[in-house]
C-alpha atoms as a PDB file:
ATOM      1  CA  UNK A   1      55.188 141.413 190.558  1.00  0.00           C
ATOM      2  CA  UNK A   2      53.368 144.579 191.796  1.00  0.00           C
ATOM      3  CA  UNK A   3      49.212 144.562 192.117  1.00  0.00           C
ATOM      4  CA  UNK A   4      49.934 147.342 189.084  1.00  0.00           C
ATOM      5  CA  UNK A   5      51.234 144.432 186.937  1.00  0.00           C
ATOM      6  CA  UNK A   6      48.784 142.043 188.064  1.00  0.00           C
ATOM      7  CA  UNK A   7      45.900 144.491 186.740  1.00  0.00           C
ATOM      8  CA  UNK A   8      47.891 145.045 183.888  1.00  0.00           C
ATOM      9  CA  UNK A   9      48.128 141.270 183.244  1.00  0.00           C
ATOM     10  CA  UNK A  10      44.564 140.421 183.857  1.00  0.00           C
ATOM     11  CA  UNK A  11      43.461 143.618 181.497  1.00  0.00           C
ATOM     12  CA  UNK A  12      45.232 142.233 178.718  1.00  0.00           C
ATOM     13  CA  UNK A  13      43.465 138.908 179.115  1.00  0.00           C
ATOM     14  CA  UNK A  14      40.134 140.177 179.747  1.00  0.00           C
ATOM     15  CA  UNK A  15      40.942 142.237 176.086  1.00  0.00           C
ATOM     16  CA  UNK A  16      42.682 139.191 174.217  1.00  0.00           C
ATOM     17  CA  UNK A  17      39.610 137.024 175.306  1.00  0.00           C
ATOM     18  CA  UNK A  18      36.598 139.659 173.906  1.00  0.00           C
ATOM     19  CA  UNK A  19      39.322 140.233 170.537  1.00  0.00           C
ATOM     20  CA  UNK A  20      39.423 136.041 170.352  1.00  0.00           C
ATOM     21  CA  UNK A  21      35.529 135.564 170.513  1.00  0.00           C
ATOM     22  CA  UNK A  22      34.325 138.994 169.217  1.00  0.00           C
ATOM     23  CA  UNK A  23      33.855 137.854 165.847  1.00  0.00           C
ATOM     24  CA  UNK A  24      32.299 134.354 166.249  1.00  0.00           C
ATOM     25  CA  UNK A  25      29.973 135.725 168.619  1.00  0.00           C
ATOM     26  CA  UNK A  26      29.045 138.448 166.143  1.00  0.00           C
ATOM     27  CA  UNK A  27      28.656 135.933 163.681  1.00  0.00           C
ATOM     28  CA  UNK A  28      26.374 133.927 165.694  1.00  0.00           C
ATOM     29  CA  UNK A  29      24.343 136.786 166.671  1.00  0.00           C
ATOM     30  CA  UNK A  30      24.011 137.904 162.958  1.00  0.00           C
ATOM     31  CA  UNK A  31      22.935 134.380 161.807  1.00  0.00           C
ATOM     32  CA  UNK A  32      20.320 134.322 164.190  1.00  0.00           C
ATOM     33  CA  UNK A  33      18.712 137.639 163.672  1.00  0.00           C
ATOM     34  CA  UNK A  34      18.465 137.046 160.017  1.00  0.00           C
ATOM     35  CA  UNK A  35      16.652 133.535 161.076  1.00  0.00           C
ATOM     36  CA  UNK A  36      14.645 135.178 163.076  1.00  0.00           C
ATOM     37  CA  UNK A  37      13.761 137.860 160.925  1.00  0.00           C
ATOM     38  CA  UNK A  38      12.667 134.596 158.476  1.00  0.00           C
ATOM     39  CA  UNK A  39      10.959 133.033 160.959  1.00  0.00           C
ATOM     40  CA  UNK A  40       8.654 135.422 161.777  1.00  0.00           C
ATOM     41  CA  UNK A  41       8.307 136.863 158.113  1.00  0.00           C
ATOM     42  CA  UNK A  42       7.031 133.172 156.770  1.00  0.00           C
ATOM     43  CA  UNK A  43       5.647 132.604 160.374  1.00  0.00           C
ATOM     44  CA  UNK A  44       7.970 129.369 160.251  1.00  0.00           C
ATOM     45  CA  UNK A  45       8.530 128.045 163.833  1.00  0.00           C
ATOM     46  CA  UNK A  46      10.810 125.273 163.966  1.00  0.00           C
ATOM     47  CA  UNK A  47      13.023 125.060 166.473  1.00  0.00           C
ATOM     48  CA  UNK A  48      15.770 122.879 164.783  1.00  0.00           C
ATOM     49  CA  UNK A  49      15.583 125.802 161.842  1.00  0.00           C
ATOM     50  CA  UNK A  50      17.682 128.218 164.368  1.00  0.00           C
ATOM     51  CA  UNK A  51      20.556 125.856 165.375  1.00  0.00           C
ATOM     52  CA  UNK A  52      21.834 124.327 161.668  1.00  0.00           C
ATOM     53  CA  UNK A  53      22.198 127.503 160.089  1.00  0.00           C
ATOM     54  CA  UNK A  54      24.459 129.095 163.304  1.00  0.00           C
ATOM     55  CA  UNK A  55      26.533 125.804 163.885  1.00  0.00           C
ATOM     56  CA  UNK A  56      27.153 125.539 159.889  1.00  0.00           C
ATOM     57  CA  UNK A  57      28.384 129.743 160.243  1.00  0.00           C
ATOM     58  CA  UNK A  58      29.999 129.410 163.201  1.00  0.00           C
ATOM     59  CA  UNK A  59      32.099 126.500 162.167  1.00  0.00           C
ATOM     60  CA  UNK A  60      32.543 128.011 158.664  1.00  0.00           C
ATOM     61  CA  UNK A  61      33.888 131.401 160.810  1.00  0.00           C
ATOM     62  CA  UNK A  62      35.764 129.345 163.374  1.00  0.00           C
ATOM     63  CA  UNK A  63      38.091 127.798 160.165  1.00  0.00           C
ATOM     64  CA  UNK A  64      38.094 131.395 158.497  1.00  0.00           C
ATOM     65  CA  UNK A  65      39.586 132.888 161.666  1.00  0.00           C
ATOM     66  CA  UNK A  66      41.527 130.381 163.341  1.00  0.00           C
ATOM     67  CA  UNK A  67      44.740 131.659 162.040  1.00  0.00           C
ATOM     68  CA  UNK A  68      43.671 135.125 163.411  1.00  0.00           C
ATOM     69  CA  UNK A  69      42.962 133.644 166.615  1.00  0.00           C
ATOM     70  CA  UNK A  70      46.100 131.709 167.211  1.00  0.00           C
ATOM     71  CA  UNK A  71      48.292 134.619 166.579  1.00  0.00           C
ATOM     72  CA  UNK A  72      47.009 136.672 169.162  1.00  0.00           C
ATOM     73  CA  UNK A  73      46.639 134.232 171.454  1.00  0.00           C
ATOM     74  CA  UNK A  74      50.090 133.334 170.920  1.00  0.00           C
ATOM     75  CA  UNK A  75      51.321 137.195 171.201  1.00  0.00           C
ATOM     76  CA  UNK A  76      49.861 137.321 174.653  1.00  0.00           C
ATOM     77  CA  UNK A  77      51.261 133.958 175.461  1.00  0.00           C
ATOM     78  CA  UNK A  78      54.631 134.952 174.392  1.00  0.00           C
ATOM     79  CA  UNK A  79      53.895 138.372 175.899  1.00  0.00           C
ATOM     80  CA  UNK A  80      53.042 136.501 179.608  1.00  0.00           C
ATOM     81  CA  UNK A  81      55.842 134.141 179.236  1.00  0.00           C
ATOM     82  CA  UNK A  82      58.364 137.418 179.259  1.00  0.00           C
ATOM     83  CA  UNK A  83      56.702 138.914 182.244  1.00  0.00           C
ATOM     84  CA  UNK A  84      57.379 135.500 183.987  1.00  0.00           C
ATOM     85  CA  UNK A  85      60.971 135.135 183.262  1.00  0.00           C
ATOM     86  CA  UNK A  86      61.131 139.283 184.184  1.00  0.00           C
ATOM     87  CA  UNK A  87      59.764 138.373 187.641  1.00  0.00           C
ATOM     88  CA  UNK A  88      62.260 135.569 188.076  1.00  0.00           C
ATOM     89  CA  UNK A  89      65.104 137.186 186.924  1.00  0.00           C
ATOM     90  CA  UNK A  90      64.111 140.165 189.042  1.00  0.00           C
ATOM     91  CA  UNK A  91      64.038 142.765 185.990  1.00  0.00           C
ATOM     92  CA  UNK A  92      61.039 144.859 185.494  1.00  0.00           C
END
């Protein structure tokens, strides 16, 4: 395994990872602008107010998109799991 394929590997990660937890973290960040927003329309400050409404939409996405999750996690698994066998084997 060359430094090239190395990058290459740790690229795909870093890109599978922000694909992954893109959307929940959108989600999250969504929920709690429109909370916000409330919050300082009604002038409303509770601080439990913020973290119900994110955990309930975050969980809500998290079953939503697990399938989507789990298949490209499992591509780049799959994907890694070639490269490894390549390396043994001594293809490229």
């Amino acid at each position: 395994m060359t430094e090239a394929d190395a990058i290459d590997v740790a690229r795909e990660a870093l890109m599978i990872t922000l694909v992954v937890s893109g959307p929940l973290l959108l989600i999250g960040m969504v929920v709690g602008v429109v909370i916000s927003l409330f919050q300082a329309l009604t002038q409303l400050q509770e601080q439990t107010l913020t973290f119900v409404p994110k955990i309930v939409a975050m969980f809500a996405a998290l079953i939503f998109l697990l399938p989507f999750m789990l298949g490209h996690m499992k591509t780049f698994t799959e994907t890694l799991m070639d490269r490894i066998v390549a390396v043994g084997t001594g293809d490229p």
